[in-house]
Protein backbone atom coordinates (compact mmCIF):
# COMPACT_ATOMS: atom_id res chain seq x y z
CA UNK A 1 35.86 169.70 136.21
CA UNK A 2 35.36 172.27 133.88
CA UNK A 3 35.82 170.12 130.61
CA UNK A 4 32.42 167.72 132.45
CA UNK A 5 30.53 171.27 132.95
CA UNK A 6 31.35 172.73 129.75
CA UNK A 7 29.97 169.11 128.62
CA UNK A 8 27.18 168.85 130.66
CA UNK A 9 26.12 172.80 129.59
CA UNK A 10 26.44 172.02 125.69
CA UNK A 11 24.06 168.92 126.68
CA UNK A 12 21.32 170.27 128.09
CA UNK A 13 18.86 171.99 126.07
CA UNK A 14 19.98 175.40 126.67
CA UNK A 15 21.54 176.10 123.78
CA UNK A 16 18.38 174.79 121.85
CA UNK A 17 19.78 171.70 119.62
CA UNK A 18 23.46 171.78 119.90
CA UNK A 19 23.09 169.80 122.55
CA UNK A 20 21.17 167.21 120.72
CA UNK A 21 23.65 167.29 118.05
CA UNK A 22 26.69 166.58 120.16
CA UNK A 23 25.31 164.20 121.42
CA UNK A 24 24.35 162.80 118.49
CA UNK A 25 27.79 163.56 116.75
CA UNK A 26 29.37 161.42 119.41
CA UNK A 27 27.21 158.90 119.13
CA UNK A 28 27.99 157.82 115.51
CA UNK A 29 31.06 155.86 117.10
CA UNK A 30 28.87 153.40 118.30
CA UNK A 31 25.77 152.90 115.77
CA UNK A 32 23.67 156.31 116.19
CA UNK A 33 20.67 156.79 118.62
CA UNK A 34 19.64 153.91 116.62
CA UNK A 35 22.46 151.42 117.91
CA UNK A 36 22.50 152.52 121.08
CA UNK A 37 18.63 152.20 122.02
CA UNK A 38 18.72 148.79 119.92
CA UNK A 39 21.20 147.99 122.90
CA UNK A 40 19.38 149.21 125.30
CA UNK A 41 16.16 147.70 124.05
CA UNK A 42 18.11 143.62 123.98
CA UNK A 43 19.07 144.60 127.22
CA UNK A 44 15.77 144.59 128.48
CA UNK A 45 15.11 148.81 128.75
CA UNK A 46 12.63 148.73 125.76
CA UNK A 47 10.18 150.58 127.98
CA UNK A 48 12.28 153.05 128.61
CA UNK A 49 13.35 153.48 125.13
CA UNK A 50 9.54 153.51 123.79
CA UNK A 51 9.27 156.12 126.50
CA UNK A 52 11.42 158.48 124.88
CA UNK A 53 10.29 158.06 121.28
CA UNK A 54 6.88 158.74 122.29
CA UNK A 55 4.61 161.48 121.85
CA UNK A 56 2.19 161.44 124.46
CA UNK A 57 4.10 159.65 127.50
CA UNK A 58 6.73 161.17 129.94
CA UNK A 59 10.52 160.22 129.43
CA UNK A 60 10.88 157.42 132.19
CA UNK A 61 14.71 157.79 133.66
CA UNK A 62 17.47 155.39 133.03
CA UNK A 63 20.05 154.40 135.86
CA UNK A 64 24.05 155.18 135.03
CA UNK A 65 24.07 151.30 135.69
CA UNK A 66 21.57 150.65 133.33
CA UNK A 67 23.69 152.19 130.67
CA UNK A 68 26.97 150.25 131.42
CA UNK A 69 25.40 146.65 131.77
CA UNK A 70 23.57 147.81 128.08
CA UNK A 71 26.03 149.22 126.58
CA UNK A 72 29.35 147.75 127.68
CA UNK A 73 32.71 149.48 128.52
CA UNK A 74 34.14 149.20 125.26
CA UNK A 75 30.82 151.01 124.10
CA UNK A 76 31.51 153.68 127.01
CA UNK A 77 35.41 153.91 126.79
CA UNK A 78 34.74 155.12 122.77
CA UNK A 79 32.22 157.67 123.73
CA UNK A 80 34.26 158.66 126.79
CA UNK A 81 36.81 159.50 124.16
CA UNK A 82 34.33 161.37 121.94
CA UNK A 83 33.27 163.25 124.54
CA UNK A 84 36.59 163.78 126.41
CA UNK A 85 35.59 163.08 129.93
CA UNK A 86 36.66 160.31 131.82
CA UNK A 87 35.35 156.55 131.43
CA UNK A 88 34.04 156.73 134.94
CA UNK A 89 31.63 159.49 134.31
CA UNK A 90 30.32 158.84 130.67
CA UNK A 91 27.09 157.01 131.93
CA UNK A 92 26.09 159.42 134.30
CA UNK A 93 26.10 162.06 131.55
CA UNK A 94 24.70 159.29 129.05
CA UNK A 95 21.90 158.62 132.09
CA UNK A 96 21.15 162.48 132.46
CA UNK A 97 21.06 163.29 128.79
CA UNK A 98 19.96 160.43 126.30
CA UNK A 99 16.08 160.58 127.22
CA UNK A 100 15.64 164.05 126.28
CA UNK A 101 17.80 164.06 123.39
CA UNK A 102 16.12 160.89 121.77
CA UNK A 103 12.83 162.96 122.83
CA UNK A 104 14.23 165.89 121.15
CA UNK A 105 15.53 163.82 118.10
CA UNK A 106 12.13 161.97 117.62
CA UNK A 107 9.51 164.96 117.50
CA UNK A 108 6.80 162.41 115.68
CA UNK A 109 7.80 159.40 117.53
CA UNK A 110 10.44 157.89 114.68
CA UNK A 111 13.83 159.33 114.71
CA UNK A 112 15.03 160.96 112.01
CA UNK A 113 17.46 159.15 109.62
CA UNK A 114 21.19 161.58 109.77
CA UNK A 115 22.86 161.90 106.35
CA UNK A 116 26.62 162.58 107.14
């Protein structure tokens, strides 16, 4: 329980973009933000998606369900594993997280391009 806090504290914006980047470091297991909302856009969550890259519309929410049927679990079983918590949890934390970091990662509506 106190690995999934630690987690959920470096998440949230609190600790301005660390956060973001963590998220975004785990992430590059599985194609970037921009593999995983190009998932989540086939899967039919485009509004969504277009919801968090905008600039002038609220972040609409995304289900812990919605992430698993878009993503898959061998998707969520390698960022479980990034984030070290357990398979079971990783789309709740993916659900509670991944509007506000795109938001955070797209400040003009386009997200930036990461050079590793």
């Amino acid at each position: 329980m106190g690995l999934l806090d630690s987690l959920q504290n470096a998440l949230q914006g609190g600790q301005q973009s660390g956060g973001s980047n963590l998220l975004a470091d785990a992430l590059t297991s599985v194609g970037d933000y921009q593999g995983v909302l190009a998932m989540l856009q086939k899967s039919g969550l485009g509004d969504r998606v277009e919801s968090w890259l905008s600039t002038n519309a609220a972040n609409l929410p995304i289900a812990p369900d919605e992430i698993k049927a878009a993503l898959g679990d061998q998707c969520l079983q390698q960022l479980a594993s990034q984030f070290g918590i357990p398979f079971d949890q990783v789309a709740g934390v993916l659900a509670q997280h991944l509007p506000a970091a795109v938001d955070k990662a797209s400040p003009d509506g386009v997200l930036a391009t990461r050079n590793s």
